[in-house]
C-alpha atoms as a PDB file:
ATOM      1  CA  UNK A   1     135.319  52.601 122.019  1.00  0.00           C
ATOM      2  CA  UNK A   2     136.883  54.359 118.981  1.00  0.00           C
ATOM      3  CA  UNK A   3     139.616  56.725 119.065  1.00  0.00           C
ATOM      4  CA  UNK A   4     137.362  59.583 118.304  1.00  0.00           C
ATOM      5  CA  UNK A   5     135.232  58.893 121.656  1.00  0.00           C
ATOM      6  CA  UNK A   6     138.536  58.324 123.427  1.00  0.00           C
ATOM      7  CA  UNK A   7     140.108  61.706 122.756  1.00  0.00           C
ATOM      8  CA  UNK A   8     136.565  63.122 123.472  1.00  0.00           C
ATOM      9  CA  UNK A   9     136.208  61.571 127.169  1.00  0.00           C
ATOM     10  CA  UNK A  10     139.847  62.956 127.908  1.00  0.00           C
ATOM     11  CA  UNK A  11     141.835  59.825 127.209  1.00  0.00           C
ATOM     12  CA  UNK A  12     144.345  62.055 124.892  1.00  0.00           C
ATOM     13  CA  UNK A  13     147.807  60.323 123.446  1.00  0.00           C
ATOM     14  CA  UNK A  14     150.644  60.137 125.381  1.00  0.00           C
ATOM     15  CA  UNK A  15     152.615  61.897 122.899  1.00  0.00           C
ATOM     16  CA  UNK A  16     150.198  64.589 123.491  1.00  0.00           C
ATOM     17  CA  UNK A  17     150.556  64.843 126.760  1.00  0.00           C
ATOM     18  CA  UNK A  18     154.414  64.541 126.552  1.00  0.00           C
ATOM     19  CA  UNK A  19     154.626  67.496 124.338  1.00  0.00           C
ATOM     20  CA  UNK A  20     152.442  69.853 126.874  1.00  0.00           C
ATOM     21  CA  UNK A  21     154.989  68.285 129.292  1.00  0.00           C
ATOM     22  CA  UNK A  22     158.043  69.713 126.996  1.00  0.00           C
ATOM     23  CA  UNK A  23     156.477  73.029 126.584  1.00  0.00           C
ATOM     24  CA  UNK A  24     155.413  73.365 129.893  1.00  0.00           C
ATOM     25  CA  UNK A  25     158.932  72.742 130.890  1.00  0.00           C
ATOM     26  CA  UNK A  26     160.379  75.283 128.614  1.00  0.00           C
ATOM     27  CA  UNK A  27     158.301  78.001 129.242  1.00  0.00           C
ATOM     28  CA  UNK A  28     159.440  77.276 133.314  1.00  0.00           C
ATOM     29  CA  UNK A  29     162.895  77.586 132.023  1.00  0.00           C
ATOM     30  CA  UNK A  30     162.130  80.279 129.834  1.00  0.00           C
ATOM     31  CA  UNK A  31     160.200  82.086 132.460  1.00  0.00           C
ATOM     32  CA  UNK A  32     163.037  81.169 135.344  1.00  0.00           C
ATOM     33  CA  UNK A  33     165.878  82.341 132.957  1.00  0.00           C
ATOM     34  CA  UNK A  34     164.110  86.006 132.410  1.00  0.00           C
ATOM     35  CA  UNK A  35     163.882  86.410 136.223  1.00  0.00           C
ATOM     36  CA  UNK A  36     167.169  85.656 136.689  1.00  0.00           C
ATOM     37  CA  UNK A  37     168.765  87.627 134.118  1.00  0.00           C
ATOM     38  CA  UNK A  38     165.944  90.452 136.002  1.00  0.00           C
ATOM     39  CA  UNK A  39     167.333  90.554 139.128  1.00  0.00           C
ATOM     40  CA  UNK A  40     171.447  89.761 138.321  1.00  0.00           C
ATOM     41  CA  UNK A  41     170.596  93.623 136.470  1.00  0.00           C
ATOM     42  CA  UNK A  42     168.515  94.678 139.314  1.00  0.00           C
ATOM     43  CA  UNK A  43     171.804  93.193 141.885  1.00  0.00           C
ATOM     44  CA  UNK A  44     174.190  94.923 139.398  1.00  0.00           C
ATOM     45  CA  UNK A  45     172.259  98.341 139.186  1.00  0.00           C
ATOM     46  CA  UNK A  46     172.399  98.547 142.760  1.00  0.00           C
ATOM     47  CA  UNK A  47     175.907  98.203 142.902  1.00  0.00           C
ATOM     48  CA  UNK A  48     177.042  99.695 139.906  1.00  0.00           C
ATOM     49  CA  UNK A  49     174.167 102.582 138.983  1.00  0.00           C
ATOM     50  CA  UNK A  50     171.483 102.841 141.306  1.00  0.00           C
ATOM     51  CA  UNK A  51     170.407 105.831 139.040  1.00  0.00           C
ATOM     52  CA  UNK A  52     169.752 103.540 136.406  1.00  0.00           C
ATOM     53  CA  UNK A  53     167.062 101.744 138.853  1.00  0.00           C
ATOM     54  CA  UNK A  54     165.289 105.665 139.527  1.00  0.00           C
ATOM     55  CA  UNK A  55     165.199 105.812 135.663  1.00  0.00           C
ATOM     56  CA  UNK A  56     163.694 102.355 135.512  1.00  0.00           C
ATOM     57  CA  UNK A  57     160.974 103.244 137.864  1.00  0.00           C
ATOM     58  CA  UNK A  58     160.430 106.480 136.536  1.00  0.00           C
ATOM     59  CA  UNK A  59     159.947 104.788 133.413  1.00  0.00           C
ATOM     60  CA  UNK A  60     157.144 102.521 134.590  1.00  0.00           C
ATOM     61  CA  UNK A  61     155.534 105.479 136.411  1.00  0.00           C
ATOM     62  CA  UNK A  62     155.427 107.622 133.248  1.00  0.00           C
ATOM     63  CA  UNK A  63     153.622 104.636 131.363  1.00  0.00           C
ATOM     64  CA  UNK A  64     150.319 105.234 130.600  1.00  0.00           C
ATOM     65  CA  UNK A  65     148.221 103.491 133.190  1.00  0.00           C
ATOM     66  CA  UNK A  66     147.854 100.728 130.836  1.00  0.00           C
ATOM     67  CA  UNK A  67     150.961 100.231 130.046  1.00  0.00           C
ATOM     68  CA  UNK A  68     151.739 100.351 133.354  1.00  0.00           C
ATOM     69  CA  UNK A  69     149.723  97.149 134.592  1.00  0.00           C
ATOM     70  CA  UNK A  70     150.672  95.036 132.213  1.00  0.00           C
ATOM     71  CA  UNK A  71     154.723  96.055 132.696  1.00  0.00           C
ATOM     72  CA  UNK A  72     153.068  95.872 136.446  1.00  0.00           C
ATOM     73  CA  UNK A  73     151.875  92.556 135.880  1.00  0.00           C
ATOM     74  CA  UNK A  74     154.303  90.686 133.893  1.00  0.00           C
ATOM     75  CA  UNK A  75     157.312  91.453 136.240  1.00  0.00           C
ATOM     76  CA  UNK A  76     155.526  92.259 139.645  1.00  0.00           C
ATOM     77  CA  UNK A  77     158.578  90.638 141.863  1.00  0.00           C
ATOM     78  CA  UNK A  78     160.588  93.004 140.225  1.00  0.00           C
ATOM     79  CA  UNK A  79     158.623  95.675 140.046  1.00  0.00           C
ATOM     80  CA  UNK A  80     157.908  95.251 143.799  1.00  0.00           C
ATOM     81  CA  UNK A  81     160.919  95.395 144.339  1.00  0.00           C
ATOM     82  CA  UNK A  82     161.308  98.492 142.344  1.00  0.00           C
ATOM     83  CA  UNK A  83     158.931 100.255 144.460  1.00  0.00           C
ATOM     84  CA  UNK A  84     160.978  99.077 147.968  1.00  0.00           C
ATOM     85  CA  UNK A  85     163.913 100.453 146.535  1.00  0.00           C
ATOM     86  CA  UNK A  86     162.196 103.503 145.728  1.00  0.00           C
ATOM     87  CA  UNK A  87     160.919 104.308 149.032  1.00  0.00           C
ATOM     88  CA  UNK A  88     162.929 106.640 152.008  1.00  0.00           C
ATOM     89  CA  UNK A  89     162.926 103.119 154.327  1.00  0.00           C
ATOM     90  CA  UNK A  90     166.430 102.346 155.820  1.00  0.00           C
ATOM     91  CA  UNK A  91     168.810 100.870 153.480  1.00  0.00           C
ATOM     92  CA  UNK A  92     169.593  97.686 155.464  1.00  0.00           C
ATOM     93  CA  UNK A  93     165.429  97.191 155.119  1.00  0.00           C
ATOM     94  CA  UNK A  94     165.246  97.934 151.683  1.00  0.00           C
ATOM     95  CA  UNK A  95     168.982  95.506 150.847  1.00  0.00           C
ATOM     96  CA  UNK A  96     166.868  92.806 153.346  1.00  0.00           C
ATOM     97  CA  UNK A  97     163.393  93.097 151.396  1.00  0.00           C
ATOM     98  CA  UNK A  98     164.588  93.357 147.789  1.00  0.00           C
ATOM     99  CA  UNK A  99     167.099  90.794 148.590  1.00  0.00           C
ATOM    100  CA  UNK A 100     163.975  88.415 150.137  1.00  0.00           C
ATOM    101  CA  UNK A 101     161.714  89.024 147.110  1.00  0.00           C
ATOM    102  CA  UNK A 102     164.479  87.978 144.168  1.00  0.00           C
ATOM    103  CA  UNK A 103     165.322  84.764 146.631  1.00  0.00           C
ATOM    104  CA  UNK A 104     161.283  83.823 146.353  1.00  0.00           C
ATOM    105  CA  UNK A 105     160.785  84.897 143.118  1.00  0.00           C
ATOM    106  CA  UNK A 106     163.914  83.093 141.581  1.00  0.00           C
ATOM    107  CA  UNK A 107     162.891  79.919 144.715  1.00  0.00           C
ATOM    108  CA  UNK A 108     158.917  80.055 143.292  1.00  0.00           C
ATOM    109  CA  UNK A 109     159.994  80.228 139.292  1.00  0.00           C
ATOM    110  CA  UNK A 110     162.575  77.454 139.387  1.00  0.00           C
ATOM    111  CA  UNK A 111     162.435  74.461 137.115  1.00  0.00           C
ATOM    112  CA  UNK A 112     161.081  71.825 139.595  1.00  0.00           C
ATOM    113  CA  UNK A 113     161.921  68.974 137.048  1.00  0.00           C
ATOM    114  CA  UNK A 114     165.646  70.145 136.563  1.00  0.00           C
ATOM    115  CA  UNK A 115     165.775  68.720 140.025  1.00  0.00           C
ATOM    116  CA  UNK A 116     164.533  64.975 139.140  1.00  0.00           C
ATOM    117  CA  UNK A 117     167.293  64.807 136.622  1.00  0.00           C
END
């Protein structure tokens, strides 16, 4: 079998592969550091200027629609958690649920192969 027919019937170099592997891993880092940084304003706008999150949603709302999915789409924890903050729920509920939804979001985005090393 030549190389030609290898790379054809899937049997790629390993140096391929371990460069998908290195951007795969920095776009999880990439991706996990944007959520983070996210939230810690989210975390600090409810402390500091929770003003600054109505502005933020009114923002998104004033989008055209859009604009509005892909925003939408691109951050949906946050902007989930957006709209919980935005509604007239109890604050305790609305501390618990935002709260839940950065802990899964941050949980589900984390670098799995920071851990190995």
């Amino acid at each position: 079998m030549t190389t030609s027919e290898g790379l054809a019937q899937g049997g790629g170099s390993s140096r391929t592969t371990k460069e998908r592997q290195r951007m795969n891993e920095l776009i999880s880092v990439i991706a996990f550091g944007l959520f983070a940084i996210l939230w810690v304003a989210f975390g600090s706008a409810i402390v500091a200027s929770q003003g600054s999150l109505d502005d933020a949603w009114r923002w998104i709302r004033e989008l055209p629609l859009a604009g509005q999915i892909v925003v939408g789409l691109l951050t949906l924890p946050v902007t989930i958690g957006l709209w919980v903050w935005e509604t007239s729920w109890p604050l305790i509920l609305r501390l618990v649920l935002v709260a839940g939804i950065g802990a899964w979001n941050l949980y589900a985005f984390f670098p799995r192969f920071l851990l190995g090393r």
